[in-house]
Protein backbone atom coordinates (compact mmCIF):
# COMPACT_ATOMS: atom_id res chain seq x y z
CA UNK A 1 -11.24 15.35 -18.77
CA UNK A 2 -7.89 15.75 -17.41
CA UNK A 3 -5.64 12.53 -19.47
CA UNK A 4 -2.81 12.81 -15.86
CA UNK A 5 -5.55 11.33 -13.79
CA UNK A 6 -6.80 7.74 -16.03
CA UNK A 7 -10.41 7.24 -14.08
CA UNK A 8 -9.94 3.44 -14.75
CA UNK A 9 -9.16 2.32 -11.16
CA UNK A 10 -8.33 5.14 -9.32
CA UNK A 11 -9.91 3.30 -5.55
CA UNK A 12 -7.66 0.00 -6.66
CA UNK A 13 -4.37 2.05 -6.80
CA UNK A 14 -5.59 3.57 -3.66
CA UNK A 15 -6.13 -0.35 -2.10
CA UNK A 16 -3.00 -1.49 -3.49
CA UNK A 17 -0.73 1.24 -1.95
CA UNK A 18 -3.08 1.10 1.95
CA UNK A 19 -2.40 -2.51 1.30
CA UNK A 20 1.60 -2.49 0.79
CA UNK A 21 2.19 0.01 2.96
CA UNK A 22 -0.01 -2.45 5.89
CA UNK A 23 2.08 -5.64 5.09
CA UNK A 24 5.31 -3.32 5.05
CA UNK A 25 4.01 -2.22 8.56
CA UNK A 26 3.68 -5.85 9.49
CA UNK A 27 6.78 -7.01 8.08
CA UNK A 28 8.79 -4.25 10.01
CA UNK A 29 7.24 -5.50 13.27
CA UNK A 30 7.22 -8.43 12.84
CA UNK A 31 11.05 -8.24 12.25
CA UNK A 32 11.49 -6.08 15.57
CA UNK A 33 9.50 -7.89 17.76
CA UNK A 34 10.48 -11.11 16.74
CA UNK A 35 13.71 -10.74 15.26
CA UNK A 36 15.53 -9.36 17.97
C-alpha cells in the first residue's frame, strides 16, 4: 500500500479537476466570444 496515493476517491479528484478545467474552458469562451 503506497500512503502518497489515499485510494479513498481517487475517480472524484479525477471528476472534479475534468470538471474545473470544462467550466474554465467555458468561462474563457464565453468571455471571448461574447465579451469582445
Amino acid at each position: 500500500m503506497d500512503p502518497r496515493q489515499p485510494r479513498e476517491k481517487p475517480s472524484a479528484m479525477k471528476v472534479l479537476v475534468m470538471t474545473v478545467g470544462v467550466i474554465v474552458a467555458l468561462v474563457l469562451l464565453g468571455y471571448f466570444f461574447g465579451g469582445k
